[in-house]
N, C-alpha and C. Protein backbone atom coordinates (compact mmCIF):
# COMPACT_ATOMS: atom_id res chain seq x y z
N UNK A 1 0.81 -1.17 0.00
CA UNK A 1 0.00 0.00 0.00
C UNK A 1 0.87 1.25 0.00
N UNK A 2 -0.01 2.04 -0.62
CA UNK A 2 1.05 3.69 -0.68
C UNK A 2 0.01 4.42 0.24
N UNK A 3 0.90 4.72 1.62
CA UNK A 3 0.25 5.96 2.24
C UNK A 3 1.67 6.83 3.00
N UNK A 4 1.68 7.97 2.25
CA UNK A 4 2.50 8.73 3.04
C UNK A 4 2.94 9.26 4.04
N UNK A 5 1.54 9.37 4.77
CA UNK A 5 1.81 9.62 6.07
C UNK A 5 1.53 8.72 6.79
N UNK A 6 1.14 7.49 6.95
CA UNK A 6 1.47 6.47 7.68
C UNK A 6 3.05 6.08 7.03
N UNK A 7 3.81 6.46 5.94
CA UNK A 7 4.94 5.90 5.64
C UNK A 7 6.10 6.83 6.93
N UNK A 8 5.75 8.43 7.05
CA UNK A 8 6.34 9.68 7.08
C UNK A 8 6.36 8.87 9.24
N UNK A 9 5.23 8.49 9.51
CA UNK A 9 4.92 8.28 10.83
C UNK A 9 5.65 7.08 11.33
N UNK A 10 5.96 6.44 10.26
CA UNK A 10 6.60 4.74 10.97
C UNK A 10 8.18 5.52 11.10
N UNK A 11 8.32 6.23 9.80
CA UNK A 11 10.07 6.71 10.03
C UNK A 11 10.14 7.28 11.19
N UNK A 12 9.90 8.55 11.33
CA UNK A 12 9.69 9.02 12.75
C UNK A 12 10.15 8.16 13.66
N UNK A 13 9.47 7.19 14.14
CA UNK A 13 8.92 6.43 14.58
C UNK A 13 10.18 5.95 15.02
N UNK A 14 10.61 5.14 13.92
CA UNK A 14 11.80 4.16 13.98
C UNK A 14 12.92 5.26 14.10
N UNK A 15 13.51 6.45 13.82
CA UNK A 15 14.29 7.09 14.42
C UNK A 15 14.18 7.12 16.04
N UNK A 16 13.00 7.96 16.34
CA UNK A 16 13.44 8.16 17.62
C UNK A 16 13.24 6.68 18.70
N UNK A 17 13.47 5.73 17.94
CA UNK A 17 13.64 4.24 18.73
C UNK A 17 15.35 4.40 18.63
N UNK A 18 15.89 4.71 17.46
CA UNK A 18 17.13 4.62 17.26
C UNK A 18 18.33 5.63 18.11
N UNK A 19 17.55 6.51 18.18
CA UNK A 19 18.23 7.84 19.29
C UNK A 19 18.24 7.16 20.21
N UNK A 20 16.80 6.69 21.02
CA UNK A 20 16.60 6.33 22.34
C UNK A 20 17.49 5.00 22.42
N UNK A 21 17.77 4.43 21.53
CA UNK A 21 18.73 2.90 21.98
C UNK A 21 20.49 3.79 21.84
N UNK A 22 21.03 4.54 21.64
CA UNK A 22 22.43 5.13 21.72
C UNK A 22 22.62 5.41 23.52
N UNK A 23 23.70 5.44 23.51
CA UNK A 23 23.78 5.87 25.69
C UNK A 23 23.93 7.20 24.95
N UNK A 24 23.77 8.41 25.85
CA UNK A 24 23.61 10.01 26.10
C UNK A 24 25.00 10.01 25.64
N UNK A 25 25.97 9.38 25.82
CA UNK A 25 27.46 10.38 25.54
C UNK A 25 27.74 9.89 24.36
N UNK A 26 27.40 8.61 24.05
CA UNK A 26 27.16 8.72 22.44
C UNK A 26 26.84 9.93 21.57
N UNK A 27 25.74 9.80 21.87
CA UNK A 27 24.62 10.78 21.14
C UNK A 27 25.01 12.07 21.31
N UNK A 28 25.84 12.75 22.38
CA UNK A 28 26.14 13.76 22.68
C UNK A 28 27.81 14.42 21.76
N UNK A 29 28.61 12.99 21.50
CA UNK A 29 29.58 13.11 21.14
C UNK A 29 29.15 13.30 19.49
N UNK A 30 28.29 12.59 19.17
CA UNK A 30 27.74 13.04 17.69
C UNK A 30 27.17 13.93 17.02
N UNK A 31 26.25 14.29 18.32
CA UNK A 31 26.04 15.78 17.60
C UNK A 31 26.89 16.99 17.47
N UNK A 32 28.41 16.78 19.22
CA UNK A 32 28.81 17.53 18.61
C UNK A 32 29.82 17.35 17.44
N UNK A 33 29.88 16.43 17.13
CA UNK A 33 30.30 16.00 15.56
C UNK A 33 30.11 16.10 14.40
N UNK A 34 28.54 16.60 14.17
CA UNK A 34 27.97 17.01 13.57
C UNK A 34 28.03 18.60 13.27
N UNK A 35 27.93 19.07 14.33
CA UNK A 35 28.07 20.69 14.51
C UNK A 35 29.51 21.04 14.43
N UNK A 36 30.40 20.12 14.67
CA UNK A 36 31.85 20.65 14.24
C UNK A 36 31.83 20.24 12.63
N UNK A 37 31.22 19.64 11.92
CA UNK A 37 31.80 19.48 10.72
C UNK A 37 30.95 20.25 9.56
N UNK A 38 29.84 20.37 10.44
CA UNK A 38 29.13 21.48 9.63
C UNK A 38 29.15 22.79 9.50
N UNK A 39 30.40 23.11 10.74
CA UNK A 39 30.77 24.41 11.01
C UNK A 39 31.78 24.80 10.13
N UNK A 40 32.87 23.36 9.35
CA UNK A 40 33.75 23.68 9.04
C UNK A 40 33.39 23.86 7.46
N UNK A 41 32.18 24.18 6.45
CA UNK A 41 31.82 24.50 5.78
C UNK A 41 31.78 23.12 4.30
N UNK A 42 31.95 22.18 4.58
CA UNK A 42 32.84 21.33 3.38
C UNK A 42 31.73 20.56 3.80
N UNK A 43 31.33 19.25 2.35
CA UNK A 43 30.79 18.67 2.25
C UNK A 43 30.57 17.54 3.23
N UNK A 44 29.74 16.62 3.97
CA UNK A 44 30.63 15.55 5.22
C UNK A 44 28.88 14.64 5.08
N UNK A 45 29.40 13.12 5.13
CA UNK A 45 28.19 12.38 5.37
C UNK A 45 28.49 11.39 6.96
N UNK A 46 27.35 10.76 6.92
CA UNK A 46 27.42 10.21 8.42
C UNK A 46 28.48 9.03 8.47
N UNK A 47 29.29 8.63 7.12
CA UNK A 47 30.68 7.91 7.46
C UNK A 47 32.09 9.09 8.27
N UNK A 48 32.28 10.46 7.94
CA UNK A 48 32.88 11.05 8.58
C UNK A 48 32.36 11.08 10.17
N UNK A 49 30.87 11.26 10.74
CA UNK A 49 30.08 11.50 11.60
C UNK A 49 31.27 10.08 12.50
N UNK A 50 30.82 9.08 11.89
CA UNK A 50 31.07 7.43 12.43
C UNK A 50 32.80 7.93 12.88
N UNK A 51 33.42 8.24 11.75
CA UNK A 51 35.35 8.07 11.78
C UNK A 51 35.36 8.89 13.15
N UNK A 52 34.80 9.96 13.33
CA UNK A 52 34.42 10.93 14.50
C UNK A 52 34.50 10.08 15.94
N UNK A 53 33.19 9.34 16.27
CA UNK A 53 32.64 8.89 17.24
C UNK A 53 32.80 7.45 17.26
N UNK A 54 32.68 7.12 16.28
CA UNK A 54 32.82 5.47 16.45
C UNK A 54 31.17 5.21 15.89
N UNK A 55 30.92 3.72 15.72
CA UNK A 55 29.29 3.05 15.14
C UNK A 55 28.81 3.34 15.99
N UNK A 56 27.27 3.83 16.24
CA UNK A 56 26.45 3.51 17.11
C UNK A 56 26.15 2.16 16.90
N UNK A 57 25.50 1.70 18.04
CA UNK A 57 24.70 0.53 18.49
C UNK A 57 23.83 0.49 17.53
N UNK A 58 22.58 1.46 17.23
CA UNK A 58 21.67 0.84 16.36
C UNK A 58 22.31 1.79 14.97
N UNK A 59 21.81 0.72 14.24
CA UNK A 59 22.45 1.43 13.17
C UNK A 59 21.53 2.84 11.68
N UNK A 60 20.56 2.98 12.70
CA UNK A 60 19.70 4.28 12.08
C UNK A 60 19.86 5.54 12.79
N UNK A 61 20.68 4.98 13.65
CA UNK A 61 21.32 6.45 14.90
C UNK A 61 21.73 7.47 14.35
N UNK A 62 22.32 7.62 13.47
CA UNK A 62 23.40 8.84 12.48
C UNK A 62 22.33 8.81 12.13
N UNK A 63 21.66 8.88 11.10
CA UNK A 63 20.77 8.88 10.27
C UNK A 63 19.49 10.26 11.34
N UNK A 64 19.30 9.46 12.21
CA UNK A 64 18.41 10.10 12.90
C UNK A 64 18.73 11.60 13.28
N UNK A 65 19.90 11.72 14.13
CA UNK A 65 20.59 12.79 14.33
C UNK A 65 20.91 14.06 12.93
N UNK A 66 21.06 13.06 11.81
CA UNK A 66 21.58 13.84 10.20
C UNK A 66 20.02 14.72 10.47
N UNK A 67 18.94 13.57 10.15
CA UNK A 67 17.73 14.45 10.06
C UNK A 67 17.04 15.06 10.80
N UNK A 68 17.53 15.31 12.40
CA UNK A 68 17.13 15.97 13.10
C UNK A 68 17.79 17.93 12.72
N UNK A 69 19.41 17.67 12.17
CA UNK A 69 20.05 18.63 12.24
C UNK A 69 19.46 19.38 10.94
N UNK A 70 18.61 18.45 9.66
CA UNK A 70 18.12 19.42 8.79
C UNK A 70 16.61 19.69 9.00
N UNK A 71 16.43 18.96 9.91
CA UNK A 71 15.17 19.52 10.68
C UNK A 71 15.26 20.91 11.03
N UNK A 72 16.13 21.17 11.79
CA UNK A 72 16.50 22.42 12.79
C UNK A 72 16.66 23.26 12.05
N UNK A 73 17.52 22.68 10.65
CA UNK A 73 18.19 24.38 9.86
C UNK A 73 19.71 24.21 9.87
N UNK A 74 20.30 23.34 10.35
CA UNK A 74 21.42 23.11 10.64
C UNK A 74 22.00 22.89 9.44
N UNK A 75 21.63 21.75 8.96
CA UNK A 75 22.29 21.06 7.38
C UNK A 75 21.42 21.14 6.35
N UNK A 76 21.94 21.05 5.06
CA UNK A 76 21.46 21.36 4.22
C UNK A 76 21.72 20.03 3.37
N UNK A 77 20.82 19.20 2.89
CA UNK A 77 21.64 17.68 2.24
C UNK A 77 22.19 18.29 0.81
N UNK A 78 24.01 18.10 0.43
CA UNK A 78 24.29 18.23 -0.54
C UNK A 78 24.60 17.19 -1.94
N UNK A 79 25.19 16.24 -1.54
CA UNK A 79 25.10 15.37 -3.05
C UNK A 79 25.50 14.45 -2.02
N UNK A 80 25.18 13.24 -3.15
CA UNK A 80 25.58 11.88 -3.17
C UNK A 80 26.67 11.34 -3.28
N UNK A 81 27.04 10.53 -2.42
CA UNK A 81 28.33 9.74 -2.69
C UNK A 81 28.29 8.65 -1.91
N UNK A 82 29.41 7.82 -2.62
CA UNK A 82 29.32 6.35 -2.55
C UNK A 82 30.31 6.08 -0.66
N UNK A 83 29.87 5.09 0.01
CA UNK A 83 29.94 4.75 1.19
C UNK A 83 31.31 3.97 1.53
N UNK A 84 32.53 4.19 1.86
CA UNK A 84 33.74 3.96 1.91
C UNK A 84 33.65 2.84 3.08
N UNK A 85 32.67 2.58 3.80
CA UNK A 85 32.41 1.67 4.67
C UNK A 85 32.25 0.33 3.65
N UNK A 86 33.29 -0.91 4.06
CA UNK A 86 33.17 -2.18 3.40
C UNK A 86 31.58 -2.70 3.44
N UNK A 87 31.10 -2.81 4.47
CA UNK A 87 30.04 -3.56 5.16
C UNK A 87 28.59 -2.48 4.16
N UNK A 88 28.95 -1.71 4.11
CA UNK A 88 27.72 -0.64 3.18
C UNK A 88 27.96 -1.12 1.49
N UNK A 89 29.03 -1.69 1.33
CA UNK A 89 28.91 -2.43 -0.24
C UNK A 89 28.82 -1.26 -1.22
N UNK A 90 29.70 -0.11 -0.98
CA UNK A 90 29.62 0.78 -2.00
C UNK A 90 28.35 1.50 -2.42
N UNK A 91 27.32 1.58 -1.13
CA UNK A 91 25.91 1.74 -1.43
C UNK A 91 26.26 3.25 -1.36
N UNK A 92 25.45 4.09 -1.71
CA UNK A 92 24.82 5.90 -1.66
C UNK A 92 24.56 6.23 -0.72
N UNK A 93 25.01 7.22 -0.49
CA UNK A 93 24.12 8.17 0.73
C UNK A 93 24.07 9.75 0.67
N UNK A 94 23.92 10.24 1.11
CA UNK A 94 23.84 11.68 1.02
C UNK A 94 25.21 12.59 1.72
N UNK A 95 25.80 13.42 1.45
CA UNK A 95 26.19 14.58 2.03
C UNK A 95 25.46 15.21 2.40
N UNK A 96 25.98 16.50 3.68
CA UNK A 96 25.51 17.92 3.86
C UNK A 96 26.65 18.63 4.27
N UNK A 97 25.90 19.84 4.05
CA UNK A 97 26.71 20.97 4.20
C UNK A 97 26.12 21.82 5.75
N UNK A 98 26.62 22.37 6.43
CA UNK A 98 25.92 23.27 7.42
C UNK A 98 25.62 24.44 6.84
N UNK A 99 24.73 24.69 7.19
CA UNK A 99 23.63 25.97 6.63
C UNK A 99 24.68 27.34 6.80
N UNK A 100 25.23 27.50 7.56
CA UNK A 100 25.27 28.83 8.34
C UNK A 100 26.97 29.06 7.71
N UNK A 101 27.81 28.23 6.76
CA UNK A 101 28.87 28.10 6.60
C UNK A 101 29.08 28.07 5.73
């Protein structure tokens, strides 16, 4: 079935399961990881975020945090590029840029 906002509500959903399973200094060390690399004006996806902090536990954690920060105004998603992580199989993901930089 196609419904968008039951699609828009499960994501949600399953993010903030994914925040809530990280410990606080995780999560704390990532965002400010996030805010340092978005400060420094240059393109950065959530494999720099990871080289930063290390994997989270669940693995939609970055993800969650990415879209919380273009929630806010923070990031801006800039292009695509391929995932230097073995285990990601050369899959896509997004860049961003910080807004304010």
């Amino acid at each position: 079935l196609l419904d968008l906002i039951a699609a828009t509500e499960l994501r949600n959903n399953g993010m903030a399961l994914a925040e809530d399973a990280e410990p606080s200094a995780w999560t704390r060390a990532a965002s400010q990881a996030i805010a340092d690399l978005a400060a420094s004006g240059e393109p950065f996806s959530s494999d720099d975020v990871c080289r930063m902090v290390g994997r989270p536990r669940h693995p939609n954690a970055v993800g969650a945090l990415m879209k919380r920060a273009v929630d806010s105004g923070t990031l801006r998603r800039a292009e695509m590029v391929q995932s230097q992580r073995v285990v990601a199989r050369g899959r896509w993901l997004p860049t961003y840029r910080g807004m304010r930089a």
